[in-house]
Structure formats: structure tokens, C-alpha cells
PDB file of N, CA and C in Angstrom:
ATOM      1  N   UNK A   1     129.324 103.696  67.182  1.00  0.00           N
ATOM      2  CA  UNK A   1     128.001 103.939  67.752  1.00  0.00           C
ATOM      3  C   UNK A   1     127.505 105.305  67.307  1.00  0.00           C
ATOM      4  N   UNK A   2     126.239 105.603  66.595  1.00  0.00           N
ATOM      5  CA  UNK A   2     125.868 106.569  65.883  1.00  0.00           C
ATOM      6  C   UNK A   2     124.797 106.847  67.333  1.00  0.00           C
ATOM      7  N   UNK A   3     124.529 108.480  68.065  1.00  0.00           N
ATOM      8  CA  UNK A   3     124.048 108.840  68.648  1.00  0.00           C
ATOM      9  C   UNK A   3     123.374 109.969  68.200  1.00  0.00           C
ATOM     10  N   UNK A   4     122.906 110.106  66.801  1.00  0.00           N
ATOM     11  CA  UNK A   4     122.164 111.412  66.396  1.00  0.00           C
ATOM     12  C   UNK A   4     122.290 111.432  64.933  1.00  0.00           C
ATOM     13  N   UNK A   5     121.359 111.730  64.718  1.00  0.00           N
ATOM     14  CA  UNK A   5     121.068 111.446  63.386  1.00  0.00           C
ATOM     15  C   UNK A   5     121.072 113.368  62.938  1.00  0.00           C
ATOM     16  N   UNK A   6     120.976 113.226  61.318  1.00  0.00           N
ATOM     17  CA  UNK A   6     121.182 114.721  60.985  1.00  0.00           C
ATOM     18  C   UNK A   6     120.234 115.811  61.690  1.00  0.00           C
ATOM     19  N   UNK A   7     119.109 115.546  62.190  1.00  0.00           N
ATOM     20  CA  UNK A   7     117.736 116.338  62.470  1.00  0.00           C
ATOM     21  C   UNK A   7     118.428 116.810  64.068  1.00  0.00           C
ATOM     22  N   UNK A   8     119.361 115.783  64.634  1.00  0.00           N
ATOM     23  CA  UNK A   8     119.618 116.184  65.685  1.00  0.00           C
ATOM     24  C   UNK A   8     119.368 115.699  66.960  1.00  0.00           C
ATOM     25  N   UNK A   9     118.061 114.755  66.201  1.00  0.00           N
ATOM     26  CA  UNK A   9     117.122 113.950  67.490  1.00  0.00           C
ATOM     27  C   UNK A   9     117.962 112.614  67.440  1.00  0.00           C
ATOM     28  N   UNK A  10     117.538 111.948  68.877  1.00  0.00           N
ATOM     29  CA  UNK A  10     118.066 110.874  69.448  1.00  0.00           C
ATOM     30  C   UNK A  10     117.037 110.070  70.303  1.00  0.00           C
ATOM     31  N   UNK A  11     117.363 108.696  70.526  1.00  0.00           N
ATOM     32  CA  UNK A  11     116.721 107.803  71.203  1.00  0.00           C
ATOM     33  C   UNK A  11     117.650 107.865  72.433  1.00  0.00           C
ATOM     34  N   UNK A  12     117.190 108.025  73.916  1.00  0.00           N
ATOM     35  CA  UNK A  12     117.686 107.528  75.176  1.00  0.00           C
ATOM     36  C   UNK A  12     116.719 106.310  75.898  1.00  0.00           C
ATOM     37  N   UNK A  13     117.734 105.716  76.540  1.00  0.00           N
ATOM     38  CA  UNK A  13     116.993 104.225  76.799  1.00  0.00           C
ATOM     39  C   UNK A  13     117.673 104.382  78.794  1.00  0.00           C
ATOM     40  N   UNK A  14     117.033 104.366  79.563  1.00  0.00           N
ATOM     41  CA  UNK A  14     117.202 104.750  80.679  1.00  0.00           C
ATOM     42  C   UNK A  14     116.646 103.460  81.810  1.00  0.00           C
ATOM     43  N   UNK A  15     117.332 103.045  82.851  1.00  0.00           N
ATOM     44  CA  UNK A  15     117.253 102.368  83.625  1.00  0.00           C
ATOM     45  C   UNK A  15     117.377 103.055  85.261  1.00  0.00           C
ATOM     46  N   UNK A  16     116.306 103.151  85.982  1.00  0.00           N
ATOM     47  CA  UNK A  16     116.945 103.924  87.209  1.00  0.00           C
ATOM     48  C   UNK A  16     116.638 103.347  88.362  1.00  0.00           C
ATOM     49  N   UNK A  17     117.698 103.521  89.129  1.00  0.00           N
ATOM     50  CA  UNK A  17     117.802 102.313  89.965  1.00  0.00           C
ATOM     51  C   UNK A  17     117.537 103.241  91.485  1.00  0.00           C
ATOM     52  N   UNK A  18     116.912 102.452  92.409  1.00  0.00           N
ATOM     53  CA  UNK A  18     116.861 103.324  94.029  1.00  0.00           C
ATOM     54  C   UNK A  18     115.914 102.888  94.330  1.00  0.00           C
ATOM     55  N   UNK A  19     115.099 103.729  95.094  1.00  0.00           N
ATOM     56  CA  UNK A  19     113.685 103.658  95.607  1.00  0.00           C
ATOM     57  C   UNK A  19     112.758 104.456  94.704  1.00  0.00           C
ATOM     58  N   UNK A  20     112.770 103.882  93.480  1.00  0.00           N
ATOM     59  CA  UNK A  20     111.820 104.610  92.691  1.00  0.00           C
ATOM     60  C   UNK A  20     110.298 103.935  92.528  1.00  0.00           C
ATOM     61  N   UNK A  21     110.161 103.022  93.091  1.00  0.00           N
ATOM     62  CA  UNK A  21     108.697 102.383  92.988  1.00  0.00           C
ATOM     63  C   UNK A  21     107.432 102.664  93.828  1.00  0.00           C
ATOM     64  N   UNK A  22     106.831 103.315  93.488  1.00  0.00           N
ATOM     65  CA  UNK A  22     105.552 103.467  94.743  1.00  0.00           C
ATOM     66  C   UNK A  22     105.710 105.338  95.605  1.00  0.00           C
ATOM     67  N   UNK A  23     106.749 105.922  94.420  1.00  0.00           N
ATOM     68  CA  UNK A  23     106.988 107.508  95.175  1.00  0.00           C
ATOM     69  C   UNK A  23     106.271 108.350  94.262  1.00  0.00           C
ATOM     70  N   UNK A  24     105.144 107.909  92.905  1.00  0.00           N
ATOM     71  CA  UNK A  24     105.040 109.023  91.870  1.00  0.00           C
ATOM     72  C   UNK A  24     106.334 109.187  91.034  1.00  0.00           C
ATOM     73  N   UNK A  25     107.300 108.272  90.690  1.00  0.00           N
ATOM     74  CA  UNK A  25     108.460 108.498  89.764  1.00  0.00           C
ATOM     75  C   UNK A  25     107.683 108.443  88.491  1.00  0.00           C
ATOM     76  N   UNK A  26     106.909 107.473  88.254  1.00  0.00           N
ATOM     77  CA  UNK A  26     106.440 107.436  86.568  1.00  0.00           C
ATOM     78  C   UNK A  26     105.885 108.287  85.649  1.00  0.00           C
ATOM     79  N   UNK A  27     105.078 108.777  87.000  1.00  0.00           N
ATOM     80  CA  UNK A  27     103.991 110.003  86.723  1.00  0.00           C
ATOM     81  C   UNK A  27     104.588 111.682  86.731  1.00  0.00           C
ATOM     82  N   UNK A  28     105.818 111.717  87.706  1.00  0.00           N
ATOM     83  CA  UNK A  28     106.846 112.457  87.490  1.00  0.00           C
ATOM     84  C   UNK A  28     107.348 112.583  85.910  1.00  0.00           C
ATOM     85  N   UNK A  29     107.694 111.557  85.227  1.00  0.00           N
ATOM     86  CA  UNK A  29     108.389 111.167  84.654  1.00  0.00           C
ATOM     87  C   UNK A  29     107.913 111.569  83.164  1.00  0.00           C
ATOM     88  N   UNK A  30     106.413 110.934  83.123  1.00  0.00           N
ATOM     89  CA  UNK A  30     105.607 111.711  82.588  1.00  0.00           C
ATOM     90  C   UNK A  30     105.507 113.031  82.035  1.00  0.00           C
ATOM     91  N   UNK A  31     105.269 113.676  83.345  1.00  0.00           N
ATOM     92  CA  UNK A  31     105.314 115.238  83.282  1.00  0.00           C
ATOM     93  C   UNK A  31     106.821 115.673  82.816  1.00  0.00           C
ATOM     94  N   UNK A  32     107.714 115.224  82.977  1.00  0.00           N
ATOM     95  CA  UNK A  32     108.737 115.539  82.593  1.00  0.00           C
ATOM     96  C   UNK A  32     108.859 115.679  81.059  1.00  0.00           C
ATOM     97  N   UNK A  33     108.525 114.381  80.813  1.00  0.00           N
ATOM     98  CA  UNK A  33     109.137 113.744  78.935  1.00  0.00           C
ATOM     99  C   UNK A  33     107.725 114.931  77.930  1.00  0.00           C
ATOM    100  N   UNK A  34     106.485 114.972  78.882  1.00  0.00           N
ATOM    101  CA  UNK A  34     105.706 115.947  77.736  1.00  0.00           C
ATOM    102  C   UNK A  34     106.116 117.105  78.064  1.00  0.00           C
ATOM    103  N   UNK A  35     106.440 117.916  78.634  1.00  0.00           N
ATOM    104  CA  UNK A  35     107.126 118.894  79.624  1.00  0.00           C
ATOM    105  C   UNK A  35     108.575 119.526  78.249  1.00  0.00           C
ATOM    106  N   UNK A  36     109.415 118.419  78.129  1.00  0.00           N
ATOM    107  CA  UNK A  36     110.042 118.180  77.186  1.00  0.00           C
ATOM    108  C   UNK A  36     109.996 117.989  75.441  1.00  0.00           C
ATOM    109  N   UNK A  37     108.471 117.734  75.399  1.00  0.00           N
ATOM    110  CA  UNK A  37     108.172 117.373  73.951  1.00  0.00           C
ATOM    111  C   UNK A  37     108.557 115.809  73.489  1.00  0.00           C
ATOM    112  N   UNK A  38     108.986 114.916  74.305  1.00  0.00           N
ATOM    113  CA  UNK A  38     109.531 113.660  74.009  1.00  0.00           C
ATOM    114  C   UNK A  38     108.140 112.620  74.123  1.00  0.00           C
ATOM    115  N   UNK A  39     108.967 111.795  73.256  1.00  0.00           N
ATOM    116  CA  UNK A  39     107.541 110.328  73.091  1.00  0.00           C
ATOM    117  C   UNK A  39     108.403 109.417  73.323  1.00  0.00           C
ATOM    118  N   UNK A  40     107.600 108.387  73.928  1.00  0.00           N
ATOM    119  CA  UNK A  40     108.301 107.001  73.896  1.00  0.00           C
ATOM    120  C   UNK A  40     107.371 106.728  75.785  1.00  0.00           C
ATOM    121  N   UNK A  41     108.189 105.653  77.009  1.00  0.00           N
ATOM    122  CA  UNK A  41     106.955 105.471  77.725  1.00  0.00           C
ATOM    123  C   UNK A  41     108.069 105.665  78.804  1.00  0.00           C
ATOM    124  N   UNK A  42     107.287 105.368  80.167  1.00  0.00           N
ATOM    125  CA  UNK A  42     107.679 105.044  81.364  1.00  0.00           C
ATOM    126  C   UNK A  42     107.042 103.712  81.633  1.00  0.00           C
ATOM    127  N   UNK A  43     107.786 102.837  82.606  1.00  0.00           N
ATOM    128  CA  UNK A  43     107.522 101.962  82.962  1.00  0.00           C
ATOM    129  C   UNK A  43     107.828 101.334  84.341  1.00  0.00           C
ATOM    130  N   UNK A  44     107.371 100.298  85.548  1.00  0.00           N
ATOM    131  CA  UNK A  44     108.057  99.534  86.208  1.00  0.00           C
ATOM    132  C   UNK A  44     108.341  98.883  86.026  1.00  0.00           C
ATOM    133  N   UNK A  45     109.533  98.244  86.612  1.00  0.00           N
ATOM    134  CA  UNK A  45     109.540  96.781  86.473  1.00  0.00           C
ATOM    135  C   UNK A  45     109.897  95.983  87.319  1.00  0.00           C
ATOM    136  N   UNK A  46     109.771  94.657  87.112  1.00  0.00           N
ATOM    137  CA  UNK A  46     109.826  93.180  88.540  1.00  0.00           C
ATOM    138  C   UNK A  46     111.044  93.963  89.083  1.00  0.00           C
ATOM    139  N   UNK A  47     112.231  93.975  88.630  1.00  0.00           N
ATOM    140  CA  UNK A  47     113.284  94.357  89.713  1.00  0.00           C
ATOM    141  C   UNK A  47     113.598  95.246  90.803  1.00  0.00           C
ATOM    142  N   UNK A  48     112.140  96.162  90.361  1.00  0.00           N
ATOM    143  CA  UNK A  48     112.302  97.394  91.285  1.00  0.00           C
ATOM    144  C   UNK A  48     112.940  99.065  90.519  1.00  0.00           C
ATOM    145  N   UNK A  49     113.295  98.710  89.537  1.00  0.00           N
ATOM    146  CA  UNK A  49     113.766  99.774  88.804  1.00  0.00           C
ATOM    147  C   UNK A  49     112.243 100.704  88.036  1.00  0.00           C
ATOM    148  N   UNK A  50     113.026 101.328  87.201  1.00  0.00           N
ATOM    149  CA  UNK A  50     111.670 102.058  86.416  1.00  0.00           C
ATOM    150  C   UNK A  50     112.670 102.256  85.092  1.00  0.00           C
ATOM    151  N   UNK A  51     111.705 101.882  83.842  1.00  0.00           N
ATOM    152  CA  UNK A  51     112.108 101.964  82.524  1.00  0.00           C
ATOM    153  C   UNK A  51     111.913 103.230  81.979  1.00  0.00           C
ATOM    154  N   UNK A  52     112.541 104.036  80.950  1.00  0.00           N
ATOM    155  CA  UNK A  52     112.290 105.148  80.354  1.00  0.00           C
ATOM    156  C   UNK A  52     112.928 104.794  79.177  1.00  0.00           C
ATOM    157  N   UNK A  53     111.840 105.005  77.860  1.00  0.00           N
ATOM    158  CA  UNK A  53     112.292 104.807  76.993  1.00  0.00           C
ATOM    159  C   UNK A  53     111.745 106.269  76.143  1.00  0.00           C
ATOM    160  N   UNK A  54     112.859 107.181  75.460  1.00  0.00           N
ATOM    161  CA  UNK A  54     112.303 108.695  74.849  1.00  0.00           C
ATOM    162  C   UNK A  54     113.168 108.700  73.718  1.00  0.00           C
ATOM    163  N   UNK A  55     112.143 109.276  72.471  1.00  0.00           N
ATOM    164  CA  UNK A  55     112.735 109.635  71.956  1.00  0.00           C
ATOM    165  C   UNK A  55     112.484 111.603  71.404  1.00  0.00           C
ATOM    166  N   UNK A  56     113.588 112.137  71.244  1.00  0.00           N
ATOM    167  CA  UNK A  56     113.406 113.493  70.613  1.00  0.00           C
ATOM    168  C   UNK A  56     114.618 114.542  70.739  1.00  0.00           C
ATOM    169  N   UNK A  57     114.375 115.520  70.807  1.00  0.00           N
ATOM    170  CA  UNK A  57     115.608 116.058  70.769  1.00  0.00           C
ATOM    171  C   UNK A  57     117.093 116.076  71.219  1.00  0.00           C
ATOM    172  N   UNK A  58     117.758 115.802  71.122  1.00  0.00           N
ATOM    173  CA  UNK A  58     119.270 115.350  71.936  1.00  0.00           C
ATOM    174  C   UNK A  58     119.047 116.090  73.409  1.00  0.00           C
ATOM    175  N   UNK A  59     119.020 117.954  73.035  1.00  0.00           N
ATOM    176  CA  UNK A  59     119.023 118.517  74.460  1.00  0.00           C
ATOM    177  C   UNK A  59     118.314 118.050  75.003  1.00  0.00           C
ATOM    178  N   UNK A  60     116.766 117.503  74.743  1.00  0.00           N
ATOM    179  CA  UNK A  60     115.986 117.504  75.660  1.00  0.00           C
ATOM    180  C   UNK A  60     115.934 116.319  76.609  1.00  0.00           C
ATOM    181  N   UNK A  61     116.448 115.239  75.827  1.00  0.00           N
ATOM    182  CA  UNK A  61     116.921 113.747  76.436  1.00  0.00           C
ATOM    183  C   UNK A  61     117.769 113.841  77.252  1.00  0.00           C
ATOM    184  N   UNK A  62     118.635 115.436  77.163  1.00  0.00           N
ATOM    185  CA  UNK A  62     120.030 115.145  78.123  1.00  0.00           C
ATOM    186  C   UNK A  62     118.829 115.596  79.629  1.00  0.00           C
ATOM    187  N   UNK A  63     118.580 116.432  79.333  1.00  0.00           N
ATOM    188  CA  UNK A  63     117.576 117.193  80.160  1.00  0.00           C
ATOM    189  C   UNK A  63     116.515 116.045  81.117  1.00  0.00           C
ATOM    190  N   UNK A  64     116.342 115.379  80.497  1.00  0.00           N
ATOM    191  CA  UNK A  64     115.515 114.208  81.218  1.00  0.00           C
ATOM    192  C   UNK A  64     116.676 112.866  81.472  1.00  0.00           C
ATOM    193  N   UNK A  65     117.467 112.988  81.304  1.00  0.00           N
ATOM    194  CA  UNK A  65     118.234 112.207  81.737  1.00  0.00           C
ATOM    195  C   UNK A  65     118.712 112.875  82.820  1.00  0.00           C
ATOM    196  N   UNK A  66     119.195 114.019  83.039  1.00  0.00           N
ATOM    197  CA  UNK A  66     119.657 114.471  84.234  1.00  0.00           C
ATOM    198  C   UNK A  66     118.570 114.698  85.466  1.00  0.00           C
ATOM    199  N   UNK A  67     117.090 114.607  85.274  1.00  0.00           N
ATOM    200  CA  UNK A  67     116.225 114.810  85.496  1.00  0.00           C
ATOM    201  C   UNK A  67     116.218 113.969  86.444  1.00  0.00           C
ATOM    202  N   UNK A  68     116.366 112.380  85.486  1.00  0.00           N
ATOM    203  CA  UNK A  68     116.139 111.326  86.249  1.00  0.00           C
ATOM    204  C   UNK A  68     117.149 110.572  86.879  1.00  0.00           C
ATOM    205  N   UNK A  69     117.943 111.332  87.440  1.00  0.00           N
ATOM    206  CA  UNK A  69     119.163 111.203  87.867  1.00  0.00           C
ATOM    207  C   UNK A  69     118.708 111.845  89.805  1.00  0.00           C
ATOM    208  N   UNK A  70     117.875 112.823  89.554  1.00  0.00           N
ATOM    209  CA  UNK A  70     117.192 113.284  90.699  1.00  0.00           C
ATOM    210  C   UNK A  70     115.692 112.246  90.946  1.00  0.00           C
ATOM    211  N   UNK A  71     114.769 112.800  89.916  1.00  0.00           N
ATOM    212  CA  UNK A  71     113.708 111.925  90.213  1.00  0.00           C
ATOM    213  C   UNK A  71     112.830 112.875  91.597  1.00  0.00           C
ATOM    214  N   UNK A  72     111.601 112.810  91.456  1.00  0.00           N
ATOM    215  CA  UNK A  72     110.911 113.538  92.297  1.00  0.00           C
ATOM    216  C   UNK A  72     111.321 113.643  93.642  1.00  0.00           C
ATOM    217  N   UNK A  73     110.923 114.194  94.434  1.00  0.00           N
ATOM    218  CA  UNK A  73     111.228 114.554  96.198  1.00  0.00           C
ATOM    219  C   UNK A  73     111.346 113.477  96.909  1.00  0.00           C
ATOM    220  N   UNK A  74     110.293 112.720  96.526  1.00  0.00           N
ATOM    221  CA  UNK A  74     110.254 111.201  97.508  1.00  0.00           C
ATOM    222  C   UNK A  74     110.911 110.398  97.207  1.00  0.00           C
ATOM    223  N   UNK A  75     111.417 110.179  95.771  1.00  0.00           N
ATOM    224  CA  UNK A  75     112.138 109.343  95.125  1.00  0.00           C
ATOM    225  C   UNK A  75     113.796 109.405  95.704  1.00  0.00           C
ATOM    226  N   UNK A  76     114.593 108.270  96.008  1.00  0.00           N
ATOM    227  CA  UNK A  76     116.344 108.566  96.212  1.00  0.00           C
ATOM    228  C   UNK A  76     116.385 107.347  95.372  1.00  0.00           C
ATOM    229  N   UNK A  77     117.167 108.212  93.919  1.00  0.00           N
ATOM    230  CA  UNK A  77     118.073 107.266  93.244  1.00  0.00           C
ATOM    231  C   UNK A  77     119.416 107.119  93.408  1.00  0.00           C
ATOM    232  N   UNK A  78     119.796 105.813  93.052  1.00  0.00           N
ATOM    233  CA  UNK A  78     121.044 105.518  93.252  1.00  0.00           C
ATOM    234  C   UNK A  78     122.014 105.413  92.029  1.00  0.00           C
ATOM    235  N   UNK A  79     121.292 105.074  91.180  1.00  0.00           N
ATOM    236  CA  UNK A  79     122.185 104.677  89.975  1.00  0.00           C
ATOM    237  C   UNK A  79     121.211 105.468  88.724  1.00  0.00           C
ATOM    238  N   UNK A  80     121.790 105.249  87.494  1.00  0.00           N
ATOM    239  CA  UNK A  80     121.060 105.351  86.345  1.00  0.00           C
ATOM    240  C   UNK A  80     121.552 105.372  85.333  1.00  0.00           C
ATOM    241  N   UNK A  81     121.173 104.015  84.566  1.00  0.00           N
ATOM    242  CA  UNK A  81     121.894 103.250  83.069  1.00  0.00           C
ATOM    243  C   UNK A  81     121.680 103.927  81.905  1.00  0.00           C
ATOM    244  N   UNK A  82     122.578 104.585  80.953  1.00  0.00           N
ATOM    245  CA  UNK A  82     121.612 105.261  79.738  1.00  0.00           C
ATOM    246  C   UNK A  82     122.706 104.498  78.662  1.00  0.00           C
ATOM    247  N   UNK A  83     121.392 104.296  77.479  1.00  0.00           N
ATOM    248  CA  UNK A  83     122.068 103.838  76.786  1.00  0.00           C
ATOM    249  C   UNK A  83     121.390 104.813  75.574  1.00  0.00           C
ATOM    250  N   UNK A  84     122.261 105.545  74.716  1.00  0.00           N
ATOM    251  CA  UNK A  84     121.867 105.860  73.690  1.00  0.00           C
ATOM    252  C   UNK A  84     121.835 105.549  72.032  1.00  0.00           C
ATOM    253  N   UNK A  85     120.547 105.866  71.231  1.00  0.00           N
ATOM    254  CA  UNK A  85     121.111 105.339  70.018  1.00  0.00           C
ATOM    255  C   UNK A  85     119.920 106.268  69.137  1.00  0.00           C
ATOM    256  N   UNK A  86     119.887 105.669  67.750  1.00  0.00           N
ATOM    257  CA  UNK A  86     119.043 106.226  67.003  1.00  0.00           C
ATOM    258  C   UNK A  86     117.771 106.406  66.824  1.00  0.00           C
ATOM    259  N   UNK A  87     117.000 107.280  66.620  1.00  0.00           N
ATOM    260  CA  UNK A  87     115.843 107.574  66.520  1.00  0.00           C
ATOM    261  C   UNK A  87     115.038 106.973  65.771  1.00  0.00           C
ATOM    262  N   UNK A  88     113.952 106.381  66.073  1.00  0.00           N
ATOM    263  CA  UNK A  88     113.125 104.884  65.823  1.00  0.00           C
ATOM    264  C   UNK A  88     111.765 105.443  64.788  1.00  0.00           C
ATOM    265  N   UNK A  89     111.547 106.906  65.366  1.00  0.00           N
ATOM    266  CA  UNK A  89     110.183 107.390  64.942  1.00  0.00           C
ATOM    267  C   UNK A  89     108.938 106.874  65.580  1.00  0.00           C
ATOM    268  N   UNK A  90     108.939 105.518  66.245  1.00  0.00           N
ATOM    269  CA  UNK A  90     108.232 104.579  66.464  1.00  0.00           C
ATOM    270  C   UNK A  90     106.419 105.027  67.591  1.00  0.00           C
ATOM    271  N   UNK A  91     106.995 106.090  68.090  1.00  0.00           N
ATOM    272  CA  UNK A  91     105.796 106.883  69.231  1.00  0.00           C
ATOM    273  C   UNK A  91     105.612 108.536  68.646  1.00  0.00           C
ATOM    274  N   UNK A  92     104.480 107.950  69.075  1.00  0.00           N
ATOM    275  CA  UNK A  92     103.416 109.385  68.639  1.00  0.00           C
ATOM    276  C   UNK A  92     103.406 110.472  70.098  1.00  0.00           C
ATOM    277  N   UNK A  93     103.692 109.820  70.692  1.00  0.00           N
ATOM    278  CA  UNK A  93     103.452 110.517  72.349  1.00  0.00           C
ATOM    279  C   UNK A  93     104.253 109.960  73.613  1.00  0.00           C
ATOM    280  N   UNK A  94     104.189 110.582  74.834  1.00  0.00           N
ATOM    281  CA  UNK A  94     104.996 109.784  75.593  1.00  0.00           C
ATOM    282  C   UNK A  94     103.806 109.084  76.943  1.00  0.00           C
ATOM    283  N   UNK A  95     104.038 107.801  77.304  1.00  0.00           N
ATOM    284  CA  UNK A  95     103.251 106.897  78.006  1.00  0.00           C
ATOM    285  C   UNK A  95     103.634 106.629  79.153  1.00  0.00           C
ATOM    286  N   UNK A  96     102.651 106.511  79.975  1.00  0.00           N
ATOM    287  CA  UNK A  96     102.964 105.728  81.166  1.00  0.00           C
ATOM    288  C   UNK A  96     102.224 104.097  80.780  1.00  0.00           C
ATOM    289  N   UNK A  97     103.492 102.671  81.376  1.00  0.00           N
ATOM    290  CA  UNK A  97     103.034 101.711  80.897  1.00  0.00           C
ATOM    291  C   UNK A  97     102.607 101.219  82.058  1.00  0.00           C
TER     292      UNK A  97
END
């Protein structure tokens, strides 16, 4: 499993699990990833979770991964899936979906 390419940058693929729906997590999340310099989106989804998909610097992914490990004030997470891999190039910016 290749997690970084020579430049240094990386793709994190994030699943977070709790009461993250309906507290400002996305929009948090947001502010976080441009905050960071990262592109790629936030998302909900049917299960109740929230998607994060970033790509950019290794530190800064760790940084928002630990981020979202807290998740804003209102938010209590419980879990959070990361899966990492290579850098796609694919986003110009980072989104709320």
C-alpha cells in the first residue's frame, strides 16, 4: 500500500461515525480542510455518518484527521474510518456536498 507519493502529498478518505448530523460538522469541516489548504469534499450520508474525502499534504491530512476525530463542540464522535492512498489531483478546492 503506497501512502505518499514523492511531493509528499496524500489522499485521506474518512468516515465519521457519532452524532455528527445536524451539529454544523460539514461546515466545520469545511473550515477546517481550507484552513488546511486541502481539496476534495464533505459530505452526509443515509447512514448517519459524514464523508470526508481530502486530498494534500500528508501533515495536513493527519491534522484533519485528528481534527475529525473531535469534530466541533456539538458534535460527539464515536468512531472514525481512515483509509489512505494516493493522490488523485482530481479537486481544485475543498466542498461541501
Amino acid at each position: 500500500m503506497t501512502t505518499q507519493n514523492k511531493s509528499g502529498r496524500a489522499r485521506l478518505h474518512l468516515i465519521v461515525v457519532g452524532r455528527v448530523q445536524g451539529v454544523g460538522f460539514r461546515f466545520s469541516a469545511y473550515d477546517e480542510a481550507k484552513e488546511l489548504a486541502l481539496a476534495g469534499w464533505v459530505r452526509n450520508i443515509a447512514s448517519g455518518e459524514v464523508e470526508i474525502i481530502a486530498e494534500g499534504s500528508r501533515e495536513n491530512l493527519q491534522m484533519l484527521a485528528a481534527w475529525a476525530h473531535l469534530g466541533p463542540p456539538s458534535a460527539h464522535v464515536t468512531a472514525v474510518r481512515e483509509e489512505w492512498g494516493d493522490v488523485t489531483g482530481e479537486f481544485s478546492e475543498f466542498r461541501i456536498r
